[in-house]
N, C-alpha and C. Protein backbone atom coordinates (compact mmCIF):
# COMPACT_ATOMS: atom_id res chain seq x y z
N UNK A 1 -67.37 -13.33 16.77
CA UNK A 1 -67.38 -13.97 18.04
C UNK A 1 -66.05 -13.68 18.74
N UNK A 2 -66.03 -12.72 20.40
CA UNK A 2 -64.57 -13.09 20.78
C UNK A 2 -64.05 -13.90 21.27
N UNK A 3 -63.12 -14.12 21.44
CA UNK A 3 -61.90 -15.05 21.81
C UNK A 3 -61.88 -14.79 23.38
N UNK A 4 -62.31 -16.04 23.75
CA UNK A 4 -61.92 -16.28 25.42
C UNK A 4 -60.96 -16.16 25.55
N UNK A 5 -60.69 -15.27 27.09
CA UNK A 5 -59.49 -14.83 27.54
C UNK A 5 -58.64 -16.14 28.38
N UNK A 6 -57.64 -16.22 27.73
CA UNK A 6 -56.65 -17.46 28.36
C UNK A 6 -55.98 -16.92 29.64
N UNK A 7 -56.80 -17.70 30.93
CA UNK A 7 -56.51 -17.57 32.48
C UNK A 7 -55.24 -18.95 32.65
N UNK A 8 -54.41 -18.46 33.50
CA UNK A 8 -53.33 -19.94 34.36
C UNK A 8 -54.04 -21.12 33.80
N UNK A 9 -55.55 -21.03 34.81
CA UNK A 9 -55.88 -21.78 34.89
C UNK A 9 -56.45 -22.98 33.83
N UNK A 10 -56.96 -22.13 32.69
CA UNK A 10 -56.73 -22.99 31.38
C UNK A 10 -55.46 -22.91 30.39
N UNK A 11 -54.54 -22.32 30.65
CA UNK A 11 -53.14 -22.97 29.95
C UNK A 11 -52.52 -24.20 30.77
N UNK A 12 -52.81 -24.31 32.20
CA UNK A 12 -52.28 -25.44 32.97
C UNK A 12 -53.41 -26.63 32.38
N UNK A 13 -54.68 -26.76 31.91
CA UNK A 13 -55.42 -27.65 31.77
C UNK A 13 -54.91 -27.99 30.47
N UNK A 14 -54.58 -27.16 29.23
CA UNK A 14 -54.14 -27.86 28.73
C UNK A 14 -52.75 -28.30 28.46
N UNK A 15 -52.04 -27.31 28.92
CA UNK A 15 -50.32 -28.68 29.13
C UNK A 15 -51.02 -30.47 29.94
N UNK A 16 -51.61 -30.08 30.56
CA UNK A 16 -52.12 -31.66 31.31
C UNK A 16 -52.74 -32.75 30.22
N UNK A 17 -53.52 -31.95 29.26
CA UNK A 17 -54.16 -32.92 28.10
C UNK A 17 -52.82 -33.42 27.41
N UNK A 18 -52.04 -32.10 26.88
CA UNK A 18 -51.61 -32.28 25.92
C UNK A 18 -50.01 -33.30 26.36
N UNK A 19 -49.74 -33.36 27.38
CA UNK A 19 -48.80 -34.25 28.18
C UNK A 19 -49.59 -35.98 28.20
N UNK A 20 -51.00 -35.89 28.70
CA UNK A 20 -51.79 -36.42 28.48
C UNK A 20 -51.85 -37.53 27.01
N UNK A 21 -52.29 -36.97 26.11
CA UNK A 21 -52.12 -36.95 24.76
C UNK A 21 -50.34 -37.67 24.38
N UNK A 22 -49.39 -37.13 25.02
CA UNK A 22 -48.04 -37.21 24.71
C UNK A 22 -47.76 -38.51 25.47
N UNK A 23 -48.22 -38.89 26.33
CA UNK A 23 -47.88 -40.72 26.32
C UNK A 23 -48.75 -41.70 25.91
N UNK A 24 -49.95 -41.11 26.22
CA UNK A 24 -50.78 -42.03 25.03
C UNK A 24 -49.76 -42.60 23.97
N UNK A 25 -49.43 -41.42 23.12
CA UNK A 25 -49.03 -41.58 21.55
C UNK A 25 -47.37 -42.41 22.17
N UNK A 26 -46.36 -42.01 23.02
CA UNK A 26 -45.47 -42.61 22.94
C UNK A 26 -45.64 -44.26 23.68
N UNK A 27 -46.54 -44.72 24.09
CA UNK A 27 -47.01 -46.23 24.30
C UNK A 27 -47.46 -46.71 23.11
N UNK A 28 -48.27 -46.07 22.27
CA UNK A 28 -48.82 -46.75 21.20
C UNK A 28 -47.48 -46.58 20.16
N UNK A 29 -46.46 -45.74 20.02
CA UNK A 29 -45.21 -46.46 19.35
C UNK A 29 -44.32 -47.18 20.23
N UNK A 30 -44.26 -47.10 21.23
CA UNK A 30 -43.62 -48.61 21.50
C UNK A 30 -43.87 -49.85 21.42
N UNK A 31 -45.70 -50.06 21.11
CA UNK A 31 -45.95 -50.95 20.94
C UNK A 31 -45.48 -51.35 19.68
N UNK A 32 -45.71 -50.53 18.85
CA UNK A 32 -45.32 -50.85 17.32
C UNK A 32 -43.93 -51.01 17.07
N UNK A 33 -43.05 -50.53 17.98
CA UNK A 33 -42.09 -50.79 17.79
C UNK A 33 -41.13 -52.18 18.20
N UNK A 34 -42.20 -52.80 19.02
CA UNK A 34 -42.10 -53.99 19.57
C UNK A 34 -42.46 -55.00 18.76
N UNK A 35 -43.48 -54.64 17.81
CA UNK A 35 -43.90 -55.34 16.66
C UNK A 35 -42.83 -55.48 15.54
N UNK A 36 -42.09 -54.83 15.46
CA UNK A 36 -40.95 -55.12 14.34
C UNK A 36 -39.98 -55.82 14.80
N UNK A 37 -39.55 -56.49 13.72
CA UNK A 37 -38.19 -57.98 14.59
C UNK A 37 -37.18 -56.92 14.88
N UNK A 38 -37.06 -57.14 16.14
CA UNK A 38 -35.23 -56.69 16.47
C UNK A 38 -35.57 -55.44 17.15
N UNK A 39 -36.95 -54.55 17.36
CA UNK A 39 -36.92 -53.47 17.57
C UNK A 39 -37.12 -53.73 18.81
N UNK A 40 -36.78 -52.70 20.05
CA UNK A 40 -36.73 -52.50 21.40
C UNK A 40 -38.45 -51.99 21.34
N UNK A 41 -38.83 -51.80 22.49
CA UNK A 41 -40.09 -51.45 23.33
C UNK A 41 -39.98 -50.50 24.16
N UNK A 42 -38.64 -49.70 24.05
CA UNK A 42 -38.58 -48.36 24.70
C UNK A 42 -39.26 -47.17 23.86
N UNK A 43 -39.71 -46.47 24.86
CA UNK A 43 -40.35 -44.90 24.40
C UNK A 43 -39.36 -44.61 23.51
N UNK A 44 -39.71 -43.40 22.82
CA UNK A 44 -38.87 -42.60 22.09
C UNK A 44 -38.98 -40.99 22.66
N UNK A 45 -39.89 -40.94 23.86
CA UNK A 45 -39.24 -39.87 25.29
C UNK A 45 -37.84 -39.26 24.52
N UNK A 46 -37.85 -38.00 24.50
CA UNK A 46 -36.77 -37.56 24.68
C UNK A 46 -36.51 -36.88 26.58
N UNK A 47 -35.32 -37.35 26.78
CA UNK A 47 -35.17 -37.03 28.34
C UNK A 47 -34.90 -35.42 28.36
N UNK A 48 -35.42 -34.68 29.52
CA UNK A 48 -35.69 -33.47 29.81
C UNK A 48 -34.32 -33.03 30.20
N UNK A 49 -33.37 -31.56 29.48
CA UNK A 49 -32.66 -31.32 29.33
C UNK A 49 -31.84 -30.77 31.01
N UNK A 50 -30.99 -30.92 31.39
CA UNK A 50 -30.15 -30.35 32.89
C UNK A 50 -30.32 -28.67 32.94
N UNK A 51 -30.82 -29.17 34.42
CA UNK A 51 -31.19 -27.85 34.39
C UNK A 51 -30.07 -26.63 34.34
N UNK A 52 -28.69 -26.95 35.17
CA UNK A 52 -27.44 -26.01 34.57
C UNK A 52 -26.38 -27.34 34.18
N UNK A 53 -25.69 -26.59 33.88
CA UNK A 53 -24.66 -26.60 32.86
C UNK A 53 -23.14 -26.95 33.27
N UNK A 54 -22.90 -28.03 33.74
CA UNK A 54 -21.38 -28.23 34.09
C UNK A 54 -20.04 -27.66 33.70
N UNK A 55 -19.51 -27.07 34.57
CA UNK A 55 -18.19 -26.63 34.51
C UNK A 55 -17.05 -27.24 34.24
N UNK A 56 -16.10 -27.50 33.49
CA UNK A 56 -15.43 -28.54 33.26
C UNK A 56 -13.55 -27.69 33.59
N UNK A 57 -12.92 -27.91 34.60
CA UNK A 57 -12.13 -27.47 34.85
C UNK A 57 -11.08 -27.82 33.43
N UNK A 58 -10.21 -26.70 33.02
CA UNK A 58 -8.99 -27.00 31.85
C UNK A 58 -8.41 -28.17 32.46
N UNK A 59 -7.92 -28.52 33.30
CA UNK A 59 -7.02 -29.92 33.24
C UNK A 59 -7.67 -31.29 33.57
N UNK A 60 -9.28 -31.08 33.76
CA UNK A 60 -9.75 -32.40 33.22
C UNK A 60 -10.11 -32.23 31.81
N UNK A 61 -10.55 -31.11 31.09
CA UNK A 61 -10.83 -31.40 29.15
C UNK A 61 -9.39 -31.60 29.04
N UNK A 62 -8.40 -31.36 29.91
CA UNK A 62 -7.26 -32.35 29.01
C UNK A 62 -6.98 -33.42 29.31
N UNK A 63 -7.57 -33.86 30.26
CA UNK A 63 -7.45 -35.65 30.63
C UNK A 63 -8.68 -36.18 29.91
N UNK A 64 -9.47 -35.58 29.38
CA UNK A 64 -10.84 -36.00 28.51
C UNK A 64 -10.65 -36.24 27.08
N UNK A 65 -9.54 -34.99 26.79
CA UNK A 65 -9.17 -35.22 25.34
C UNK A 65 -7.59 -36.52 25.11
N UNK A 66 -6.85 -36.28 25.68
CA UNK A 66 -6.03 -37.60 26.33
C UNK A 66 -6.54 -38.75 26.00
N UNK A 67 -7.86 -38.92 26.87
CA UNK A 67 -8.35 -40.01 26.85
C UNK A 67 -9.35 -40.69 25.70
N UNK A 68 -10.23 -39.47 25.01
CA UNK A 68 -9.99 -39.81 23.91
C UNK A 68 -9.67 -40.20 22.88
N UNK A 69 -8.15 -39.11 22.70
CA UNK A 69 -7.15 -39.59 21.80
C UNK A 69 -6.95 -41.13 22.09
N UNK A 70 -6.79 -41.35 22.80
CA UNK A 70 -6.48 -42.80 23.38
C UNK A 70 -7.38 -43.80 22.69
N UNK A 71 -8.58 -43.65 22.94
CA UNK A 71 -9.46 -44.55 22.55
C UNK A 71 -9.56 -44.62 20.75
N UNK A 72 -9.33 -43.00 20.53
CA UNK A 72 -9.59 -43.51 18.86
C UNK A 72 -7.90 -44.05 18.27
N UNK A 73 -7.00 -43.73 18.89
CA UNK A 73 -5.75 -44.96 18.40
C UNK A 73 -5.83 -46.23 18.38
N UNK A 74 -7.00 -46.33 19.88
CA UNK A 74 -6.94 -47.55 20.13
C UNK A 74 -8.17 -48.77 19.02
N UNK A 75 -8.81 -48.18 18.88
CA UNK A 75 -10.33 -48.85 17.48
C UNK A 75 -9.38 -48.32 15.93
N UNK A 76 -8.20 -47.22 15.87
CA UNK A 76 -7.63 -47.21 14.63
C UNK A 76 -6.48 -48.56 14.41
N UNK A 77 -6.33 -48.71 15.85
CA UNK A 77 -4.75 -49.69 15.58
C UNK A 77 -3.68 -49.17 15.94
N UNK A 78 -3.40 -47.50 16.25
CA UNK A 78 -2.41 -47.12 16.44
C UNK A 78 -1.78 -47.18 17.93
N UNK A 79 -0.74 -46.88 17.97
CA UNK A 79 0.03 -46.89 18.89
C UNK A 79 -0.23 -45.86 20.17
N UNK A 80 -0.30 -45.75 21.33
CA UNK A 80 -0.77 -44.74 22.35
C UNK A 80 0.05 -43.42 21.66
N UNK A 81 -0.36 -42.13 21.62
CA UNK A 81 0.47 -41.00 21.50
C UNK A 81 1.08 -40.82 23.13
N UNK A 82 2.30 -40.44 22.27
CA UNK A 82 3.65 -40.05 23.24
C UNK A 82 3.13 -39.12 23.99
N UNK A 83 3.41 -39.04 25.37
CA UNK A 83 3.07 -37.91 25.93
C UNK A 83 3.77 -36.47 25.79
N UNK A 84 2.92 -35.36 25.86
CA UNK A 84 3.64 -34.22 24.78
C UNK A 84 4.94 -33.95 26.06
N UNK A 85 5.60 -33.61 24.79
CA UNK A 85 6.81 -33.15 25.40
C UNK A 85 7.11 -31.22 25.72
N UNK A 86 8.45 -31.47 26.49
CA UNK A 86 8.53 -29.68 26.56
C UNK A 86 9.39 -29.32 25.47
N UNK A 87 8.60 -28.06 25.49
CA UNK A 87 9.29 -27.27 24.19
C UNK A 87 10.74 -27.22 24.15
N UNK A 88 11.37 -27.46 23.18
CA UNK A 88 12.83 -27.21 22.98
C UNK A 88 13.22 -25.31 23.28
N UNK A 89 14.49 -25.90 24.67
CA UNK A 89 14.84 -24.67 24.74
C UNK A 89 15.33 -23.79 23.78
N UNK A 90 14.94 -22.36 23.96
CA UNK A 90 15.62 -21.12 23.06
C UNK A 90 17.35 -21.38 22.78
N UNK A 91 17.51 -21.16 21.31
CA UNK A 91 19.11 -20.68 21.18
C UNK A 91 19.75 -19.68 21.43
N UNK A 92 20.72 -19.90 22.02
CA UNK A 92 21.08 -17.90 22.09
C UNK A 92 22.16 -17.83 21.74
N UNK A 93 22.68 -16.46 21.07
CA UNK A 93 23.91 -16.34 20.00
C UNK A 93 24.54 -15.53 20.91
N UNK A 94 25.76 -15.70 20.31
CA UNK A 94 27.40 -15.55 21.02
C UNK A 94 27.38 -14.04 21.31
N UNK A 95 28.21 -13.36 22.11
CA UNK A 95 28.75 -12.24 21.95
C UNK A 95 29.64 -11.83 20.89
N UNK A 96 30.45 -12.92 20.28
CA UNK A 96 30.70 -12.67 19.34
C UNK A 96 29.87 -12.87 18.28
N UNK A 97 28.96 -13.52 18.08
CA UNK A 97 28.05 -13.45 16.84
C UNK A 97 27.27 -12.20 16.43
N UNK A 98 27.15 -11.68 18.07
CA UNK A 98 26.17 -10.91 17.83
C UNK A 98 26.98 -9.86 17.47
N UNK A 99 28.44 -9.34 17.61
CA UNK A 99 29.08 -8.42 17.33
C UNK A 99 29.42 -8.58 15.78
N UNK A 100 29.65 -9.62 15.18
CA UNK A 100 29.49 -9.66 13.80
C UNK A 100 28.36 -9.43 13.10
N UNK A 101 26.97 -9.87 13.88
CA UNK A 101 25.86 -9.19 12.86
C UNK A 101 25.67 -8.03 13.15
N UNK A 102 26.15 -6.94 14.10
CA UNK A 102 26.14 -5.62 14.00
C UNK A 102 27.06 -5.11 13.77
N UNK A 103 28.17 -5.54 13.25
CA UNK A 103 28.98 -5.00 12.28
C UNK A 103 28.70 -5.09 10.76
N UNK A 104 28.10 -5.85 10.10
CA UNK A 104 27.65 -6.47 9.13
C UNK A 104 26.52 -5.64 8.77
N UNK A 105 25.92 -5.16 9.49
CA UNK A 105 24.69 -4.44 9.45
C UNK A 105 24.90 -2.96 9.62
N UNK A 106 25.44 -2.59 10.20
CA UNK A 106 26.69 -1.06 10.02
C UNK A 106 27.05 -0.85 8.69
N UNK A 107 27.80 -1.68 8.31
CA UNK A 107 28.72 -2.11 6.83
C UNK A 107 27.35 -1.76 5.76
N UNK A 108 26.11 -2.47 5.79
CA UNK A 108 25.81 -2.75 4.53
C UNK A 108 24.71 -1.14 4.82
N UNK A 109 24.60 -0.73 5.86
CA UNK A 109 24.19 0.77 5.89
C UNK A 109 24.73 1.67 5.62
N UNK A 110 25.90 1.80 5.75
CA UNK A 110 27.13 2.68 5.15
C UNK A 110 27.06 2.70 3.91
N UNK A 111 26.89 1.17 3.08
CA UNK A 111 26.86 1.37 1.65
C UNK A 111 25.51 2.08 1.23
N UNK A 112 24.69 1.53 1.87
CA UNK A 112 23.31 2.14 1.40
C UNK A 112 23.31 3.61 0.87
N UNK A 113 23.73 4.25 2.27
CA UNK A 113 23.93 5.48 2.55
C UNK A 113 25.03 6.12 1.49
N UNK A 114 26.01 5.71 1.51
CA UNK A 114 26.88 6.19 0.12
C UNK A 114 26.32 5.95 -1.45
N UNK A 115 26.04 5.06 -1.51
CA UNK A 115 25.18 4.76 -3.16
C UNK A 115 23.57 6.23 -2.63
N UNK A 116 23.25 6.38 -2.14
CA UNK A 116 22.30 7.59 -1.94
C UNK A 116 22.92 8.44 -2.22
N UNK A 117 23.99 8.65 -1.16
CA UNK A 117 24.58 10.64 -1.86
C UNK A 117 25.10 10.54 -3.12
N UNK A 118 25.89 9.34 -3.84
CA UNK A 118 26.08 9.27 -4.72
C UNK A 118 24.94 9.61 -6.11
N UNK A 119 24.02 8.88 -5.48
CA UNK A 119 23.57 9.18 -6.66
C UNK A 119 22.52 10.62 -6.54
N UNK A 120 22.65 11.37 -5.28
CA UNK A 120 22.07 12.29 -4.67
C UNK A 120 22.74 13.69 -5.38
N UNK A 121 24.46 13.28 -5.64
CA UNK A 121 25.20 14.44 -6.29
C UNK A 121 25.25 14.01 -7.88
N UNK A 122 24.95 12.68 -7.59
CA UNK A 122 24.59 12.84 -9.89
C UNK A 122 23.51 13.67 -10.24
N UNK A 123 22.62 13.53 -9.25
CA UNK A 123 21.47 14.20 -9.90
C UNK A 123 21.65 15.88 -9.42
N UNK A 124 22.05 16.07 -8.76
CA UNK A 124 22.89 17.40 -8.59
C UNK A 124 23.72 18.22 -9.43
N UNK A 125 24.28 17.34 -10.24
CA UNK A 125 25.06 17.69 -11.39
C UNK A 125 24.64 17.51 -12.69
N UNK A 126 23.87 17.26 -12.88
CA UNK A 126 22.39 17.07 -13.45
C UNK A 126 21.57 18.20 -14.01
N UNK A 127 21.23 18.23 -13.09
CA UNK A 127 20.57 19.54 -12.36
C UNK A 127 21.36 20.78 -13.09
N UNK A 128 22.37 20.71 -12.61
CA UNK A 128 23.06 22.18 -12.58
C UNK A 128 23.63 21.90 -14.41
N UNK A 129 23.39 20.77 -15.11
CA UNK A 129 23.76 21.11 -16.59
C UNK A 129 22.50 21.71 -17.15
N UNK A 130 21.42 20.90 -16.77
CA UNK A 130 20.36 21.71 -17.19
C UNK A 130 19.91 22.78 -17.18
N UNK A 131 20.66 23.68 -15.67
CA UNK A 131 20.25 24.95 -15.43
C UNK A 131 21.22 25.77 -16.64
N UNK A 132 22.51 25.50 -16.63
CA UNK A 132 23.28 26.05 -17.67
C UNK A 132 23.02 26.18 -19.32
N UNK A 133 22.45 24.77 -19.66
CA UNK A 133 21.97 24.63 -20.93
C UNK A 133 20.73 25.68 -21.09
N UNK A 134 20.03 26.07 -20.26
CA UNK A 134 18.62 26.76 -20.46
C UNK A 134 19.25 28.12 -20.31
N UNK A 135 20.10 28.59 -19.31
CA UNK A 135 20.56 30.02 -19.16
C UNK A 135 21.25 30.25 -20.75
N UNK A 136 22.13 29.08 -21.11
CA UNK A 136 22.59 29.17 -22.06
C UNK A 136 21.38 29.45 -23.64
N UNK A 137 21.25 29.02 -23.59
CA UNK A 137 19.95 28.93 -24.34
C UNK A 137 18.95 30.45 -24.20
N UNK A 138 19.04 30.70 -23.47
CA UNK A 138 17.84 32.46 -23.08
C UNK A 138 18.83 33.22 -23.34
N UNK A 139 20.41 33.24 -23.13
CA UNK A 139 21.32 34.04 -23.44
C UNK A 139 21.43 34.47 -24.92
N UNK A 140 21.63 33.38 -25.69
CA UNK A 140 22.06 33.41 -26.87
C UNK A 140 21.05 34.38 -27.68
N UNK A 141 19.58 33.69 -27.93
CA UNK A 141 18.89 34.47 -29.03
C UNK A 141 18.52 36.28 -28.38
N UNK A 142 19.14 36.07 -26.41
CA UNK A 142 18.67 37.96 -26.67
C UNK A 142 20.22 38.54 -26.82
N UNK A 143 20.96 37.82 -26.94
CA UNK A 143 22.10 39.10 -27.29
C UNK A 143 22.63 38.95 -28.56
N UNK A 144 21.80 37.64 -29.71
CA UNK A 144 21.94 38.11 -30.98
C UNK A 144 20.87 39.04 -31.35
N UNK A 145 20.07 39.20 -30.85
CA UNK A 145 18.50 39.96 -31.13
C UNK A 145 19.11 41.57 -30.73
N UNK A 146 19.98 41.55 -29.59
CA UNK A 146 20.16 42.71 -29.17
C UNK A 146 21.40 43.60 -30.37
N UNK A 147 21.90 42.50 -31.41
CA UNK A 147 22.86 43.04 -31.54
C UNK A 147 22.35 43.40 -33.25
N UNK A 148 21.25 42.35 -33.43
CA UNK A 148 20.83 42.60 -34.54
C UNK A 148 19.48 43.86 -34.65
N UNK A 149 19.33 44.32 -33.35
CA UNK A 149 17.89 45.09 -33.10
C UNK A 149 18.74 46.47 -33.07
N UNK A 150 19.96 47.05 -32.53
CA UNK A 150 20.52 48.04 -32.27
C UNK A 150 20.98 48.79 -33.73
N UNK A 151 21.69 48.25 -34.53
CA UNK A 151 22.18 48.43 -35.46
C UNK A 151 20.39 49.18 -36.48
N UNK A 152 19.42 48.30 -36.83
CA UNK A 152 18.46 48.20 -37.10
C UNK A 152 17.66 49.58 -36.67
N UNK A 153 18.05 49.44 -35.48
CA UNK A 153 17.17 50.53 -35.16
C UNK A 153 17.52 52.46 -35.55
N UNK A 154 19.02 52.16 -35.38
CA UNK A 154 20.01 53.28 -36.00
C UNK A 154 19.27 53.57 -37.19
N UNK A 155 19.50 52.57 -38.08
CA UNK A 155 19.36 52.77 -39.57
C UNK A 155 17.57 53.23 -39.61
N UNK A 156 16.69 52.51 -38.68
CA UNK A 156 15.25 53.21 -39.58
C UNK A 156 15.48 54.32 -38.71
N UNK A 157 15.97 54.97 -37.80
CA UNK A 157 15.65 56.44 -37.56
C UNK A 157 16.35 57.04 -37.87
N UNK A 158 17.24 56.68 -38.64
CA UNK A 158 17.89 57.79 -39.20
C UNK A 158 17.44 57.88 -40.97
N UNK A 159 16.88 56.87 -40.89
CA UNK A 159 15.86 57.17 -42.57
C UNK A 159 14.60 57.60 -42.20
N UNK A 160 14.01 57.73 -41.12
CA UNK A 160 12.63 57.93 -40.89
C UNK A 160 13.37 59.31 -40.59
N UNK A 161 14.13 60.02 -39.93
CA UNK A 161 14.36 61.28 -39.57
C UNK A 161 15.13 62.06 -40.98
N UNK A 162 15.76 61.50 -41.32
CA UNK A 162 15.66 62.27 -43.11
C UNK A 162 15.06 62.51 -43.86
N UNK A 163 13.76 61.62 -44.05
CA UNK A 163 12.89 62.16 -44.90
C UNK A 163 12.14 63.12 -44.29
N UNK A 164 11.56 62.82 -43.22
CA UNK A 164 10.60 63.72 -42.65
C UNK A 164 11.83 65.20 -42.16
N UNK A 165 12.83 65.09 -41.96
CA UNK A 165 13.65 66.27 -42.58
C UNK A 165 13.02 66.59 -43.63
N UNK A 166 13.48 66.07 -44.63
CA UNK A 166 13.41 66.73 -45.95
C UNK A 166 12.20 67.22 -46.79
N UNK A 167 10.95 66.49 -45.92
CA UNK A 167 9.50 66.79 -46.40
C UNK A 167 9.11 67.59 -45.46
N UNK A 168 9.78 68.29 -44.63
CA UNK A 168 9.84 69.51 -43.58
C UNK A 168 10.10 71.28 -44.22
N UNK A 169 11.39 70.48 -45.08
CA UNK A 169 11.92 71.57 -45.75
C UNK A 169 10.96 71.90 -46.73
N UNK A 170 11.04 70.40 -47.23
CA UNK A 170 10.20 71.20 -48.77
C UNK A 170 8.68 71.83 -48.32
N UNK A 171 7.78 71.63 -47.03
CA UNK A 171 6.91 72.07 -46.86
C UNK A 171 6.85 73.33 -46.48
N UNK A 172 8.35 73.97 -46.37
CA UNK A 172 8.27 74.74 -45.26
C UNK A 172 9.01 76.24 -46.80
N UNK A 173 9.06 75.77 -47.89
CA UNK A 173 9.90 76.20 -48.62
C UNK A 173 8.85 77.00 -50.03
């Protein structure tokens, strides 16, 4: 079966029931609510919301909050708050102060700067033992090698060239 097409004209019929319908039901709880000791006989209507939206200039939310404050000191017991005060003016330092903290600050950069190269030429000197210890070190075993390889080498060619001399002769003999 399809579904009748919903015209204006029956969505307006039923907001009318159903508004309709909606005080019915809020009379029949006020009645009941009239029936209980102590209870009021007003609807329970919620009222229809504004249509815009109020602007609230900054220096009345601060006469709003003011006044506030006010009221909850006043149901706490306390005393009205003081009205705010102005900010405490800025300090300002001497010409001479200020020439002592930039001298002071010169001073402890200077040291900075010296404990750096200082320790910039330890490690510089450093440096340059290590380079010596290693030159030292590559030096040593080739010019005992050289001194023990020269001699060495004399002696097998001149025994490798004698015999093969002499097994020259005798081959040749």
């Amino acid at each position: 079966m399809p579904t009748p097409k919903l015209t204006n004209e029956i969505i307006a019929a039923a907001i009318d029931g159903y508004e309709f319908q909606k005080t019915r039901i809020d009379a029949k709880i006020a009645e009941l609510r009239a029936m209980l000791s102590g209870g009021s006989a007003e609807t329970a209507a919620t009222p229809e919301p504004p249509t815009r939206k109020r602007k609230v200039s900054v220096a009345a939310r601060r006469k709003m909050a003011l006044a506030q404050k006010a009221r909850w000191a006043k149901i706490k017991g306390v005393s009205e708050p003081a009205p705010a005060k102005a900010p405490k003016a800025k300090r300002k330092i001497s010409k001479a102060g200020m020439a002592r903290i930039i001298a002071a600050t010169k001073e402890r950069w200077a040291r900075v700067r010296a404990a750096k190269a200082q320790q910039e030429k330890a490690a510089r000197k450093v440096a340059r033992q290590k380079v010596a210890v290693k030159k030292a070190a590559v030096k040593a075993p080739r010019a005992k090698a050289a001194k023990k390889s020269t001699p060495v080498k004399k002696a097998a060619v001149s025994k490798k060239t004698a015999p093969v001399a002499a097994q020259a002769g005798t081959q040749t003999a």
